[in-house]
C-alpha atoms as a PDB file:
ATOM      1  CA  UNK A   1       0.000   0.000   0.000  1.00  0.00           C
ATOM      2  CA  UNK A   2       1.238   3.385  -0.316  1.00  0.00           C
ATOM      3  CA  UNK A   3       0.557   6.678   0.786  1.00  0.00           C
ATOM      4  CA  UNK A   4      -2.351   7.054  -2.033  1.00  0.00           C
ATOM      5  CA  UNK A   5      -4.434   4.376   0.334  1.00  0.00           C
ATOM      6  CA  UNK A   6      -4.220   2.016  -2.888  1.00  0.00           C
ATOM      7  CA  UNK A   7      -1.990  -0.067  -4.550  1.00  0.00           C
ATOM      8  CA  UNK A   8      -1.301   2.331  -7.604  1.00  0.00           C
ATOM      9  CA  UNK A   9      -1.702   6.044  -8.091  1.00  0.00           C
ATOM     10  CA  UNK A  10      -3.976   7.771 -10.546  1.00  0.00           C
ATOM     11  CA  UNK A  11      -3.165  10.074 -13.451  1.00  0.00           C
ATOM     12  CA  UNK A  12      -4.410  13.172 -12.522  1.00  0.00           C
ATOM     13  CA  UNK A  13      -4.979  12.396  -8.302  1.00  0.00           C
ATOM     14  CA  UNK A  14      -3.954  15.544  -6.152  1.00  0.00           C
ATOM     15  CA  UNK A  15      -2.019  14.791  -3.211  1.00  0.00           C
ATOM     16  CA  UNK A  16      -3.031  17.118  -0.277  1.00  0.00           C
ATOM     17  CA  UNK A  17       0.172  17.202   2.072  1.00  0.00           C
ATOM     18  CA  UNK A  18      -1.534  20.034   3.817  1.00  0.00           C
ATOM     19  CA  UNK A  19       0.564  22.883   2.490  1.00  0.00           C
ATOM     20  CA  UNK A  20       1.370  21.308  -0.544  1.00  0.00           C
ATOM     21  CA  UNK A  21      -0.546  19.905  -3.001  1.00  0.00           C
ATOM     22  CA  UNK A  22       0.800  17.406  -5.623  1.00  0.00           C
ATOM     23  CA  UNK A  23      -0.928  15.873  -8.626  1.00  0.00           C
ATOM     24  CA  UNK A  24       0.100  12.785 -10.134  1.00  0.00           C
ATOM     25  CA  UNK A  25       1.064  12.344 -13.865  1.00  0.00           C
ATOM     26  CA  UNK A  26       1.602   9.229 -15.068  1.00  0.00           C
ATOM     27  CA  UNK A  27       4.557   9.084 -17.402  1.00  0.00           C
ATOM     28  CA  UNK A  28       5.889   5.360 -18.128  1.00  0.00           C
ATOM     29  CA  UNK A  29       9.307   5.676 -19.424  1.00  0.00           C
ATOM     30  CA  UNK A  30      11.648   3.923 -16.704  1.00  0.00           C
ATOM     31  CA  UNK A  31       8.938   1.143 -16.170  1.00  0.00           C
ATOM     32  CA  UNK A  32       5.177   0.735 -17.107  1.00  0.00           C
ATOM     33  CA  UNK A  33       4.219   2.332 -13.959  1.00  0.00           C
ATOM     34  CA  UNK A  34       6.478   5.400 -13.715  1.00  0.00           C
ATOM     35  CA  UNK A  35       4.897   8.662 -12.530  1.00  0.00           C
ATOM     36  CA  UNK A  36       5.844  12.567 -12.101  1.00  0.00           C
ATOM     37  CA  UNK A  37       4.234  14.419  -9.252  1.00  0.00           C
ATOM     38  CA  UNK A  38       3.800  17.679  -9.920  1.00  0.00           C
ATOM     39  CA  UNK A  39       4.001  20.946  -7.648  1.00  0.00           C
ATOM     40  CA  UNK A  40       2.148  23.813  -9.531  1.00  0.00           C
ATOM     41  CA  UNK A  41       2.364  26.479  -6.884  1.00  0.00           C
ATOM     42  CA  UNK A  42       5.916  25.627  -6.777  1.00  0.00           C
ATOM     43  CA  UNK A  43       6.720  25.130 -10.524  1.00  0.00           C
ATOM     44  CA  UNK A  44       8.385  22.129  -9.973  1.00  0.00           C
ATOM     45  CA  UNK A  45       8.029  18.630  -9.620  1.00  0.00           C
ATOM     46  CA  UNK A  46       9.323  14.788  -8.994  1.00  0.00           C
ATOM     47  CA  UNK A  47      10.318  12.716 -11.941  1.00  0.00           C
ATOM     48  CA  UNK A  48      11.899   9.450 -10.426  1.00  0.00           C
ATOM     49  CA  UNK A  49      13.114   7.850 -13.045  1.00  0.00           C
ATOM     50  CA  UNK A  50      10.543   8.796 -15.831  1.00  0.00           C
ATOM     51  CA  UNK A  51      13.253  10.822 -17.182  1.00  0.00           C
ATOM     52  CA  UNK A  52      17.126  11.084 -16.404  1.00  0.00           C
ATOM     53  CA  UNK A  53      20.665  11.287 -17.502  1.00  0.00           C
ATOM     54  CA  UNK A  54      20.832   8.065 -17.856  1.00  0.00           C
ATOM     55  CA  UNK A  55      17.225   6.792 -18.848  1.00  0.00           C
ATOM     56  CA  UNK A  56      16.481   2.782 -18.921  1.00  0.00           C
ATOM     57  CA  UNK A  57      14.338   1.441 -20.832  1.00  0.00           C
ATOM     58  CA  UNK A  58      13.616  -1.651 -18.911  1.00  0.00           C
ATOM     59  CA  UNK A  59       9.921  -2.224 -20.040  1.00  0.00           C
ATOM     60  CA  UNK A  60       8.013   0.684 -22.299  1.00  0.00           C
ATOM     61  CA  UNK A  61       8.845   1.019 -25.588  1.00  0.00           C
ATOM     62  CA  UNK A  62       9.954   4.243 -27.629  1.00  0.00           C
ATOM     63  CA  UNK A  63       6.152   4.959 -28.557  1.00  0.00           C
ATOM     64  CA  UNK A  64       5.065   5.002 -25.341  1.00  0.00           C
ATOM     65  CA  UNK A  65       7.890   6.501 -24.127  1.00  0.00           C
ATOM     66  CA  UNK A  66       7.387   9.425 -26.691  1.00  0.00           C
ATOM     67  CA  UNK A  67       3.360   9.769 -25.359  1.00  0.00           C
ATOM     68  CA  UNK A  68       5.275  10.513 -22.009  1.00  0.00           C
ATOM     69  CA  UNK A  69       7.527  13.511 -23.262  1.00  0.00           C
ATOM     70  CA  UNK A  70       5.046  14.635 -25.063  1.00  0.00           C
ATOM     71  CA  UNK A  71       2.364  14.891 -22.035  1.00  0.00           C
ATOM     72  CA  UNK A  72       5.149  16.329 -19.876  1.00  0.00           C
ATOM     73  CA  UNK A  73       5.995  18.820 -22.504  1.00  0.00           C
ATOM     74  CA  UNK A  74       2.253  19.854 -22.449  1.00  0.00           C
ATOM     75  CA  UNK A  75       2.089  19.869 -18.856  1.00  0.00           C
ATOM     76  CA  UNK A  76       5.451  22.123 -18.154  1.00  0.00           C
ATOM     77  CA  UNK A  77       4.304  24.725 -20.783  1.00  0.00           C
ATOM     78  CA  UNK A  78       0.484  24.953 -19.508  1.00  0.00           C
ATOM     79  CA  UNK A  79       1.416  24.851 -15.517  1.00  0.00           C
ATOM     80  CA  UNK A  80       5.110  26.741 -16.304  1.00  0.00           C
ATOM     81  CA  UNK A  81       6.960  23.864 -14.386  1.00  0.00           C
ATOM     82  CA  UNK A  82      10.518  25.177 -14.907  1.00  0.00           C
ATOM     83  CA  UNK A  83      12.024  21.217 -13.769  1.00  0.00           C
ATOM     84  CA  UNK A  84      11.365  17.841 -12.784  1.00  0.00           C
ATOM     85  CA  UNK A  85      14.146  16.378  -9.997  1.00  0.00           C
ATOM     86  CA  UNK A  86      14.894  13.240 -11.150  1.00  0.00           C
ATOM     87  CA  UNK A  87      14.977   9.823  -9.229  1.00  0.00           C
ATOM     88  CA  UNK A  88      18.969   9.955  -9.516  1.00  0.00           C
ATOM     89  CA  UNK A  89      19.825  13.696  -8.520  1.00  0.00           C
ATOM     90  CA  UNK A  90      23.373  14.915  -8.542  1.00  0.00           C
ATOM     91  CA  UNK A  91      23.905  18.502  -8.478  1.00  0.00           C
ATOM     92  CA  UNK A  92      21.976  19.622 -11.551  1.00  0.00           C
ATOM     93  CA  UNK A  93      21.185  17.344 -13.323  1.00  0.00           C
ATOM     94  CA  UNK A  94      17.755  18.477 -13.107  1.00  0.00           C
ATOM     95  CA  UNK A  95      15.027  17.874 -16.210  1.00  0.00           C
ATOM     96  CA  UNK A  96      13.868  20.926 -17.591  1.00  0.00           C
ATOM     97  CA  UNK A  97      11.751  21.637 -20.755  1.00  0.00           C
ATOM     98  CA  UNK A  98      14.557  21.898 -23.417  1.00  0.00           C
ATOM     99  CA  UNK A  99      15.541  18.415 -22.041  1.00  0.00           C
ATOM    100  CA  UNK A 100      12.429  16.689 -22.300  1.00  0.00           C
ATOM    101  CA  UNK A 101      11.877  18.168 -25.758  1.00  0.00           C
ATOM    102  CA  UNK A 102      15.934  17.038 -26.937  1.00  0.00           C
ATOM    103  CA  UNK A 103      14.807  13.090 -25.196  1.00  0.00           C
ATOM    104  CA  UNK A 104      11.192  13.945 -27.356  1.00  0.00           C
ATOM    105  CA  UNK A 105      13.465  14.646 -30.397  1.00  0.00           C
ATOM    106  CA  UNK A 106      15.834  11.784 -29.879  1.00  0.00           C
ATOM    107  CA  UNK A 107      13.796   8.773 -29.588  1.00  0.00           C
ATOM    108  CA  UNK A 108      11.636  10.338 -32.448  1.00  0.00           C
ATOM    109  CA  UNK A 109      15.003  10.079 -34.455  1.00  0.00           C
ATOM    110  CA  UNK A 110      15.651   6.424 -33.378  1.00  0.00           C
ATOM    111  CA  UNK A 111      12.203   5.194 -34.183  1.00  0.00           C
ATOM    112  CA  UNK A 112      12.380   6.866 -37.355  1.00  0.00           C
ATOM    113  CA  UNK A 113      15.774   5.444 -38.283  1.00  0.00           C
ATOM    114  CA  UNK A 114      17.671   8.659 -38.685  1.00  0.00           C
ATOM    115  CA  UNK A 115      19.935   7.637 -35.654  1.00  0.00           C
ATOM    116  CA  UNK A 116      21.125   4.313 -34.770  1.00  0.00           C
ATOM    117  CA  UNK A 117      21.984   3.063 -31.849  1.00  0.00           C
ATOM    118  CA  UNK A 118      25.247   1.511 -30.976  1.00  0.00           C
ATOM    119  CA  UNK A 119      26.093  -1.146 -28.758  1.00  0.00           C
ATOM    120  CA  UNK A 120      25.932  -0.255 -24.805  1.00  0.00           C
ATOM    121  CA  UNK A 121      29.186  -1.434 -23.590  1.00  0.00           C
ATOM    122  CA  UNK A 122      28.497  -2.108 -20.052  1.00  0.00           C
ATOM    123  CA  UNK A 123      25.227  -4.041 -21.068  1.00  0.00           C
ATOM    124  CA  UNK A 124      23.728  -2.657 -18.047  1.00  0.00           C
ATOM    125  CA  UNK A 125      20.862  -4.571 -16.923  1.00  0.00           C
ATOM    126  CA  UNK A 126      20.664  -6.646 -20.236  1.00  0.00           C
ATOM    127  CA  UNK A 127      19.776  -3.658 -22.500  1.00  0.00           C
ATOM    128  CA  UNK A 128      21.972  -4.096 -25.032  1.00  0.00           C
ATOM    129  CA  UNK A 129      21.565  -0.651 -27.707  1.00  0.00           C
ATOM    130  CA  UNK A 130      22.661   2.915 -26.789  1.00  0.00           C
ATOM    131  CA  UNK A 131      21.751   6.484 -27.866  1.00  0.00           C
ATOM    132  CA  UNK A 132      23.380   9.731 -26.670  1.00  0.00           C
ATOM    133  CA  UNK A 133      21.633  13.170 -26.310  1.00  0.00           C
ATOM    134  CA  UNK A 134      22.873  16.423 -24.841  1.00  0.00           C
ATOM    135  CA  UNK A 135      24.508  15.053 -21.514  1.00  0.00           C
ATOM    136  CA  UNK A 136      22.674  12.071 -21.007  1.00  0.00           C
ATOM    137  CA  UNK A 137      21.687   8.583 -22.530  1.00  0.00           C
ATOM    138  CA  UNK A 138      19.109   6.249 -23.291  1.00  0.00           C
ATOM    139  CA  UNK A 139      19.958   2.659 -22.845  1.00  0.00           C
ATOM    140  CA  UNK A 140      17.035  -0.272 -24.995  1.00  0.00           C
ATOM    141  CA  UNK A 141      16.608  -2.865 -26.260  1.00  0.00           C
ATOM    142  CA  UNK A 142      15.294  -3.870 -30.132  1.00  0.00           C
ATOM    143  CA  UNK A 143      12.351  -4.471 -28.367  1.00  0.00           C
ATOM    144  CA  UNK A 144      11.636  -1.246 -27.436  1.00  0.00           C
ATOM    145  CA  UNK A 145      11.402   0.042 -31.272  1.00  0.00           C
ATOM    146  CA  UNK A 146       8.295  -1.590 -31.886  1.00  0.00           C
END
């Protein structure tokens, strides 16, 4: 259970922490079941590992994936979020608009064919195919180009 009082959060659910409020956006990109919270007051929010320097794509494919920028790009714009903190902070490395639009661009590129891939070397968790962006990677397999 978590602190939703369910087993999963909903798209679009406000979280009241009293002087905060937070509303959840679901954004698979990690995982299937990746979210962003959002603070609109604040114009920030809480990525985890939706998005991030060094982005997995452990079980969503580039087409979802690219449903996901594409809703946060909408979302940042409309509410002015000026960044996400990602699930793996280090000093700032956080995920602003350009970003999410240059990760948009990129896996629009791969699915399209106009960049390939090449071979991750480390073969981190199994994912074998690498792209590079501005300052950060995405890390897939074939699978995820379908």
């Amino acid at each position: 259970m978590n602190i939703l009082g369910s087993d999963r959060a909903i798209d679009g659910q406000i979280i009241d922490l009293g002087n905060r409020q937070l509303e959840v956006v679901y954004t698979p990109g990690h995982t299937m079941g990746s979210t962003t919270f959002i603070d609109k007051k604040s114009g920030y929010g809480f990525s985890g590992d939706s998005f991030g320097t060094g982005l997995l794509l452990l079980s969503v494919n580039f087409s979802t994936f690219i449903a996901s920028c594409e809703k946060m790009i909408d979302i940042m714009k409309t509410d002015n979020i000026k960044c996400l903190y990602p699930g793996h902070y280090n000093n700032d490395s956080v995920e602003t608009l350009f970003k999410i639009e240059d990760m948009l661009t990129l896996s629009r590129n791969v699915m399209s064919g106009k960049i390939k891939a090449s071979s991750n070397p480390d073969n981190t968790f199994g994912l074998k195919l690498l792209v590079e962006g501005n300052g950060y990677n995405i890390i897939f397999n074939d699978s995820a180009l379908k």
